[in-house]
Protein backbone atom coordinates (compact mmCIF):
# COMPACT_ATOMS: atom_id res chain seq x y z
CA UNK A 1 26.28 4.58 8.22
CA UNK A 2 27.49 1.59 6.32
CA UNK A 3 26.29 -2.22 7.48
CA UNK A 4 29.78 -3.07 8.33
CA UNK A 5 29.94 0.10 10.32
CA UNK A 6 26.99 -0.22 12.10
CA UNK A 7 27.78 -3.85 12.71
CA UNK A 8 31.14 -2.29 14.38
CA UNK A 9 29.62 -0.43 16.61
CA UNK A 10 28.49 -3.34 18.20
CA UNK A 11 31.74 -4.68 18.52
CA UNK A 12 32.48 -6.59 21.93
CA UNK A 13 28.58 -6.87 23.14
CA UNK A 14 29.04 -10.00 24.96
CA UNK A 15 26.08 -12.47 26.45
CA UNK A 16 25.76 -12.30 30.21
CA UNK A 17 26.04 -15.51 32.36
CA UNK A 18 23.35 -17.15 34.13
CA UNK A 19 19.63 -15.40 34.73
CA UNK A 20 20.60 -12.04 33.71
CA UNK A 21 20.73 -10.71 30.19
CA UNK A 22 22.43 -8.44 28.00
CA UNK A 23 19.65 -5.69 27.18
CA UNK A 24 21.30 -4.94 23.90
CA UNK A 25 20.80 -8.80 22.65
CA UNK A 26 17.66 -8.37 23.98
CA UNK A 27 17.10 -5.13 21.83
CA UNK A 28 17.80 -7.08 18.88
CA UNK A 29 15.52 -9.63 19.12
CA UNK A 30 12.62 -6.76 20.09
CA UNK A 31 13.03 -4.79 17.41
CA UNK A 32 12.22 -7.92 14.94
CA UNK A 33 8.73 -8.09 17.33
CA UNK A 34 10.27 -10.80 19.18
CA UNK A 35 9.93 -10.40 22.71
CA UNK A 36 13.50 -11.05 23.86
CA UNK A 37 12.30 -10.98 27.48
CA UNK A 38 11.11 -14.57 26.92
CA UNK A 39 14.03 -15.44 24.53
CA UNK A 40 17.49 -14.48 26.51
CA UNK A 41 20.49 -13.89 25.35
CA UNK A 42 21.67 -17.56 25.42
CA UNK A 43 19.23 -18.36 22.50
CA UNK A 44 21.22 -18.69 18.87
CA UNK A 45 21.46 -14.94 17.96
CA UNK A 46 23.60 -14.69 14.92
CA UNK A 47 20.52 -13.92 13.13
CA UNK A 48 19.17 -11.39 15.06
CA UNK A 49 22.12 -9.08 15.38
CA UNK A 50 22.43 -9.57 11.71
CA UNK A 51 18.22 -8.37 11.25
CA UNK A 52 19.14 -5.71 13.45
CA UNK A 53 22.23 -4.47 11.59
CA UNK A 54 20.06 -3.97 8.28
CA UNK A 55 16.74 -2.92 9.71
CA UNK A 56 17.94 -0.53 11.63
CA UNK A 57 20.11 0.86 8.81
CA UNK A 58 17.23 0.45 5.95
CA UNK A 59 18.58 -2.53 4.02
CA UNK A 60 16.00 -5.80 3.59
CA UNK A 61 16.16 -8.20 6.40
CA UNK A 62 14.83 -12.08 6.75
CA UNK A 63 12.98 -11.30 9.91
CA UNK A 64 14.02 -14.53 10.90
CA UNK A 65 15.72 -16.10 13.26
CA UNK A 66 17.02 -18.79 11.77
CA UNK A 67 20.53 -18.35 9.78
CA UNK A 68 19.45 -19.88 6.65
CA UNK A 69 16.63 -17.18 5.84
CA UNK A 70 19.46 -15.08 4.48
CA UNK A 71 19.77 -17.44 1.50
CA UNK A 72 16.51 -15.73 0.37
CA UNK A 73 17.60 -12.19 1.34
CA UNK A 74 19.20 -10.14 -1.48
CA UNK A 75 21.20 -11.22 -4.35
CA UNK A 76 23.69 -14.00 -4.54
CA UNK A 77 27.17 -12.74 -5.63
CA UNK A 78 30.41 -14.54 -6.22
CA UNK A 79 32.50 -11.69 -5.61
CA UNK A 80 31.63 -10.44 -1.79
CA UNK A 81 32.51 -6.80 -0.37
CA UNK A 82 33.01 -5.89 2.89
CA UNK A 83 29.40 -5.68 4.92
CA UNK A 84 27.56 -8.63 2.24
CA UNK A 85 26.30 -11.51 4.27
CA UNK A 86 27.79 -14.33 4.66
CA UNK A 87 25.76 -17.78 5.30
CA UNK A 88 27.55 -20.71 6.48
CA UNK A 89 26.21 -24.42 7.44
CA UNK A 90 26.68 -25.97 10.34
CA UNK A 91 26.25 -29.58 11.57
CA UNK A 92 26.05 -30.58 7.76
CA UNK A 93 25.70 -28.88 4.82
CA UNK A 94 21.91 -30.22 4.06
CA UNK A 95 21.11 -29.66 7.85
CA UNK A 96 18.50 -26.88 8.85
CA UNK A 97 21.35 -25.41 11.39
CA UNK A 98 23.68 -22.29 9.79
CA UNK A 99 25.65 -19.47 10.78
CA UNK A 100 25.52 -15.60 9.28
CA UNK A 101 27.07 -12.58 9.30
CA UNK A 102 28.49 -9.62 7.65
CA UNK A 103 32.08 -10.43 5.16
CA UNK A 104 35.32 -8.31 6.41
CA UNK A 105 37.92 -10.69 4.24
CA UNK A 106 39.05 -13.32 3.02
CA UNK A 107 42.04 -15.66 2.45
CA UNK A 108 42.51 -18.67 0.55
CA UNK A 109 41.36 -20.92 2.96
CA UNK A 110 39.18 -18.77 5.49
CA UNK A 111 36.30 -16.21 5.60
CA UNK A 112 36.40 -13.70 8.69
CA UNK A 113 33.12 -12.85 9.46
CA UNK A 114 31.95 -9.80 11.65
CA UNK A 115 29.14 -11.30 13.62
CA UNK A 116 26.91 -11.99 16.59
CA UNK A 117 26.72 -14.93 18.73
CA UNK A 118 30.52 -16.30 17.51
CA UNK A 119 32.30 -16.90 21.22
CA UNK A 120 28.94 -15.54 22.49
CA UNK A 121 29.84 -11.99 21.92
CA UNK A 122 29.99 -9.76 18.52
CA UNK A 123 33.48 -10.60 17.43
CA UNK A 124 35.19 -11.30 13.83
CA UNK A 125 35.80 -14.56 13.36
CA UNK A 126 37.92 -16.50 10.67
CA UNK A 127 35.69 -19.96 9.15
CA UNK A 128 37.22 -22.21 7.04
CA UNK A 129 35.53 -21.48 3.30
CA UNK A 130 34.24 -24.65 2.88
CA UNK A 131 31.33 -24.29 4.93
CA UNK A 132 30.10 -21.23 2.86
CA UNK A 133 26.80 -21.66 1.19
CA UNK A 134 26.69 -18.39 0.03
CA UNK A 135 27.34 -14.64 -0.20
CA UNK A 136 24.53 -12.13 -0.06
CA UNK A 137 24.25 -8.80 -1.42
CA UNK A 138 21.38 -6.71 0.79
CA UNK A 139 19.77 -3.65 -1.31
CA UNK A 140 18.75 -0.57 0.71
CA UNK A 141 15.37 1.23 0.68
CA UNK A 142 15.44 2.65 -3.26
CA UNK A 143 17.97 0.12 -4.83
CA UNK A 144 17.34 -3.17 -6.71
């Protein structure tokens, strides 16, 4: 399975209001060796779905939680396909906060990303290109 497909199937997983959570957000964040138990779903999860999407499939991951440990992940490429990553600021561009997830398309102005966390659910989402800070190419187990 592709990342884009994988990230697909995932399509729609929403976060759950008040005490309860979503046991698949939860899943994502437990399979990084966080204990999502202690986390919930309301925590910034972009991240996590997006660790989830390549460990699960066998690509290299951040392991982190935080968006902007995807600018380290892979190689940088100027020409994105569908299922690279996608790392957007938020806030400002030299602030610590970001946004990631995988690249469906783009237009002149706008990047739609396929992604966790956007509307609190997994949803593709169009961002306005200027907040890009880059595109990441992720290498499976056996490529370089």
């Amino acid at each position: 399975m592709s990342l884009i497909q994988k990230a697909l199937s995932q399509y729609g997983v929403t976060e759950v209001d008040g005490k309860v959570d979503n046991p698949q957000i939860i899943k994502y964040f437990d399979v990084l060796g966080y204990n999502g138990t202690k986390l919930h779903d309301e925590t910034a999860w972009c991240s996590a779905f997006v660790n989830w999407v390549a460990k699960t499939e066998n690509y290299t991951y951040s392991g982190k939680l935080n968006a902007r440990s995807w600018l380290n992940v892979g190689e940088s490429t100027a020409v994105p396909a569908q299922g690279d990553v996608v790392i957007l600021w938020r806030d400002a561009p030299n602030s610590w906060k970001g946004h990631v997830g995988f690249f469906v398309k783009q237009t002149k102005r706008y990047v739609y990303i396929l992604g966790g966390n956007q509307n609190n659910r997994v949803s593709i989402k169009a961002y306005p290109k200027n907040r890009i800070l880059d595109y990441r190419k992720l290498f499976g187990h056996g490529e370089s």
